[in-house]
N, C-alpha and C. Protein backbone atom coordinates (compact mmCIF):
# COMPACT_ATOMS: atom_id res chain seq x y z
N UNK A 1 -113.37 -103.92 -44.13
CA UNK A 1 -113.88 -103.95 -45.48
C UNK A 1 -113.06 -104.93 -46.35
N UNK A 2 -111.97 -104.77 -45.88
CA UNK A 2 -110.67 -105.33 -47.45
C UNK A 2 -111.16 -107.44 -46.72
N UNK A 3 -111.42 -107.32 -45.82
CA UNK A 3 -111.75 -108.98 -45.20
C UNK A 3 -113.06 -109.14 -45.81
N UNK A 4 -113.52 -108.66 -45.78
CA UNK A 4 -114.92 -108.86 -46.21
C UNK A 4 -114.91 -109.04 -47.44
N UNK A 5 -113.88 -108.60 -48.42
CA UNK A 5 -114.00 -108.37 -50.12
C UNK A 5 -112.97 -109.79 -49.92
N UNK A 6 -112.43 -110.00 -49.47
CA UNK A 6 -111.42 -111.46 -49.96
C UNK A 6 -112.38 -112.79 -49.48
N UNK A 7 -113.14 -112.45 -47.94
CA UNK A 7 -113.86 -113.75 -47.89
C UNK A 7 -114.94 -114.12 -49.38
N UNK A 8 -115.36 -112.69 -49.68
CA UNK A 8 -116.43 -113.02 -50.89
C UNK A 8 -115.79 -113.10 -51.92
N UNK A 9 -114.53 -112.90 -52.06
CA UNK A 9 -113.94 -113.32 -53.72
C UNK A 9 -113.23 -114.34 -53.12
N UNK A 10 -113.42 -115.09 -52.29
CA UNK A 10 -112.88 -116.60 -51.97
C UNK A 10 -114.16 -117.47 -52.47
N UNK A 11 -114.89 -117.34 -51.69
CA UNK A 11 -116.19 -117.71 -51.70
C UNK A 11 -116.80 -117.84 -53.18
N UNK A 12 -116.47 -116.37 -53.71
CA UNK A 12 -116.80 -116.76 -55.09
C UNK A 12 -115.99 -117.44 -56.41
N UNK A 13 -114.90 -117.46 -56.23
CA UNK A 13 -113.77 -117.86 -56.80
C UNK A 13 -113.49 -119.21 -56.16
N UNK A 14 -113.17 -119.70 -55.00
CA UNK A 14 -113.12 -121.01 -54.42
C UNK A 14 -111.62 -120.99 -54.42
N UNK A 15 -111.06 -119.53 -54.79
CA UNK A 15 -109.83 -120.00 -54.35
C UNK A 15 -109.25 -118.45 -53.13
N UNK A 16 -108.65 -118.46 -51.84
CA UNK A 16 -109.05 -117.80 -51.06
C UNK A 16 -107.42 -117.10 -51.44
N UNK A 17 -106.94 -116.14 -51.09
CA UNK A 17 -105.86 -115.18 -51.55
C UNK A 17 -105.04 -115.41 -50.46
N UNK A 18 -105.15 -115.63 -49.44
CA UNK A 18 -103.82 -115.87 -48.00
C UNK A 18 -104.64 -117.42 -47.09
N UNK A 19 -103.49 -117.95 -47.00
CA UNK A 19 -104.20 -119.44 -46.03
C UNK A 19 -104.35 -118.82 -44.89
N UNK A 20 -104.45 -117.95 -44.37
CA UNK A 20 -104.74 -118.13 -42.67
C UNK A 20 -105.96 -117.73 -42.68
N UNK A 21 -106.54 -117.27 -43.63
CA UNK A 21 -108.09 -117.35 -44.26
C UNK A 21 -109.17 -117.97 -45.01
N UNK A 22 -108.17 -119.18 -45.33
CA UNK A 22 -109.03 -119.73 -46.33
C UNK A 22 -109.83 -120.65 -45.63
N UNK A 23 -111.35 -120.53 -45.85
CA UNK A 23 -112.07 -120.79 -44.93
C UNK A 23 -112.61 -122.59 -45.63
N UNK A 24 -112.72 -122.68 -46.64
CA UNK A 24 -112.70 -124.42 -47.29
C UNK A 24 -111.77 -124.97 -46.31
N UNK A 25 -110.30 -124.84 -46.10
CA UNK A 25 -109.63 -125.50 -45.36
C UNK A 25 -110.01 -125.47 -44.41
N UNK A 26 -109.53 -124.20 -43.27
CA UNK A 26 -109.91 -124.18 -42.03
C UNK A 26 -110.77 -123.76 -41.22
N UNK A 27 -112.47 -123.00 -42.16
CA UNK A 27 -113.67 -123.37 -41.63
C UNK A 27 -113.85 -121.65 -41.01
N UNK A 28 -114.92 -121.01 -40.92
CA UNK A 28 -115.01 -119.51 -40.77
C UNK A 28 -114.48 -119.25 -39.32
N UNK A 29 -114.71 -120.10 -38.53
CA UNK A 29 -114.15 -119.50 -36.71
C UNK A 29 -113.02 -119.16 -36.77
N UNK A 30 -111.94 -120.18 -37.44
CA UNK A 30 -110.60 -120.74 -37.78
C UNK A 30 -110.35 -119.23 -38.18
N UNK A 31 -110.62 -118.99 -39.10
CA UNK A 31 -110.41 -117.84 -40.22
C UNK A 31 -110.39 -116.45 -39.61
N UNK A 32 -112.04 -116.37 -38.70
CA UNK A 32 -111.99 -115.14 -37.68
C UNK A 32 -111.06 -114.75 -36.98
N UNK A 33 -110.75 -115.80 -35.94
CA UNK A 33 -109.48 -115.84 -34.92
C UNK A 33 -108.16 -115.43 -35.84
N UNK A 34 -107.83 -115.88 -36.69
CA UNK A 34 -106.70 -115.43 -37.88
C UNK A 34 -106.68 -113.99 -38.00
N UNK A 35 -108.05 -113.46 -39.01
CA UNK A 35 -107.95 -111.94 -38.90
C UNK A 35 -108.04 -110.92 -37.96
N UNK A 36 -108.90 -111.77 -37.03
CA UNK A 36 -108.27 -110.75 -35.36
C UNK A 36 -106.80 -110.79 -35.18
N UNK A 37 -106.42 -112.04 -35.19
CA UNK A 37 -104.95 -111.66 -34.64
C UNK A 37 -104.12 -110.78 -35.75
N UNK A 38 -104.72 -110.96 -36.82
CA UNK A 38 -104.14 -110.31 -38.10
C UNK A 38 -104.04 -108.39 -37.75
N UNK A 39 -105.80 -108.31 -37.07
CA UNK A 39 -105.45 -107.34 -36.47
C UNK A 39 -105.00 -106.31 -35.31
N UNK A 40 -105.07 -107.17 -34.48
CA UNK A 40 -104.27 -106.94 -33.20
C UNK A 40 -102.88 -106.74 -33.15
N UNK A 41 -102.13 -107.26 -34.46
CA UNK A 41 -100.83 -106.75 -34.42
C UNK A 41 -100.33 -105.80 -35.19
N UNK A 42 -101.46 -105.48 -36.40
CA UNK A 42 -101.54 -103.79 -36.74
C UNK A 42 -102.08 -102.76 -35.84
N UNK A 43 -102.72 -103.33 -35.04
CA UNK A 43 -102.78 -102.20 -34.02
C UNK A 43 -101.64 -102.32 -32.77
N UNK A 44 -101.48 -103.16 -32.43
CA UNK A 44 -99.85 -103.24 -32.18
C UNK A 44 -98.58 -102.25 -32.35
N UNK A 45 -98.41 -102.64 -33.44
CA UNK A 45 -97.91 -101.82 -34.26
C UNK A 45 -97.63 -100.40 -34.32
N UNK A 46 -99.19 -100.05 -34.50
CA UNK A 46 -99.28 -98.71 -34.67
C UNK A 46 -99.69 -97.91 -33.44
N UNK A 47 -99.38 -98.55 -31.98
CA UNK A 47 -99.88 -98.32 -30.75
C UNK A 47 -97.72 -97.82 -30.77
N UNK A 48 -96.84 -98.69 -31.27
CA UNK A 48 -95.84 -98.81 -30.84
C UNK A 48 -95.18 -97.71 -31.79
N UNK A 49 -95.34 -97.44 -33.13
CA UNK A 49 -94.90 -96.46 -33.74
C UNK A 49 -95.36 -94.98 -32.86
N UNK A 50 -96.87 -94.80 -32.61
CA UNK A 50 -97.05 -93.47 -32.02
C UNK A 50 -96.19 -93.31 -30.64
N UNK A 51 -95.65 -94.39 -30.07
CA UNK A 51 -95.15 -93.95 -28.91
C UNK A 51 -93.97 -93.49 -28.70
N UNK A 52 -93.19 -94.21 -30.11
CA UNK A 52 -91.90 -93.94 -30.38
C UNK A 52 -91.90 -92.52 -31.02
N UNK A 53 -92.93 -92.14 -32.04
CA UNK A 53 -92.97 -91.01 -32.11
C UNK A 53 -92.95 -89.90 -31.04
N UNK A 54 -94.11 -90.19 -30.44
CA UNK A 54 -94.03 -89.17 -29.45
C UNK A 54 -92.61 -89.53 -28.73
N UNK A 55 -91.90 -90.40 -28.27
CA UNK A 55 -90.74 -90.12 -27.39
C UNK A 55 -89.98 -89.46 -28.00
N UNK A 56 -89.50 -89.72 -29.36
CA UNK A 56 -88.95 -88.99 -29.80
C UNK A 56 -89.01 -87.40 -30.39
N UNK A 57 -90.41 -86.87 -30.24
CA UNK A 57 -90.81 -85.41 -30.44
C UNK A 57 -90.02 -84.83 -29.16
N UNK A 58 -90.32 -85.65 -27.75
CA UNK A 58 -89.94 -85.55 -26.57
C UNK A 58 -88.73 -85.06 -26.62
N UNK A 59 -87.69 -85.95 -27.29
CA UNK A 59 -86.14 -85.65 -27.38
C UNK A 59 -85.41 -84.32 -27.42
N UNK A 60 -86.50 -84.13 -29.09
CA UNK A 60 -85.88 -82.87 -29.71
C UNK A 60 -86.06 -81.34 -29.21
N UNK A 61 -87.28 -81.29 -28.09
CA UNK A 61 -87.46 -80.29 -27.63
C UNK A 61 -86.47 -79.87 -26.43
């Protein structure tokens, strides 16, 4: 959703809020590939926090 509200207030504004999105410069594919990887490392992330969590629930028992 929150990608979708910045491409259209880029779009409508002409001015885009983060460059690895701004699609005037580097064109909508450009931009896609950006927010995938944008999100692949919040899920990353949060693949790597739950695990640490759980190891560490592991610990305390």
């Amino acid at each position: 959703m929150y990608f979708a509200y910045v491409l259209l207030r880029g779009h409508m504004l002409g001015d885009y809020l983060y460059p690895f999105i701004d699609v005037g410069t580097i064109g909508f594919p450009k931009a896609f590939i950006n927010a995938l990887g944008v999100l692949l490392g919040f899920l990353l992330v949060a693949l790597l926090l739950l695990g640490v969590d759980r190891w560490a629930a592991r610990r305390t028992m």
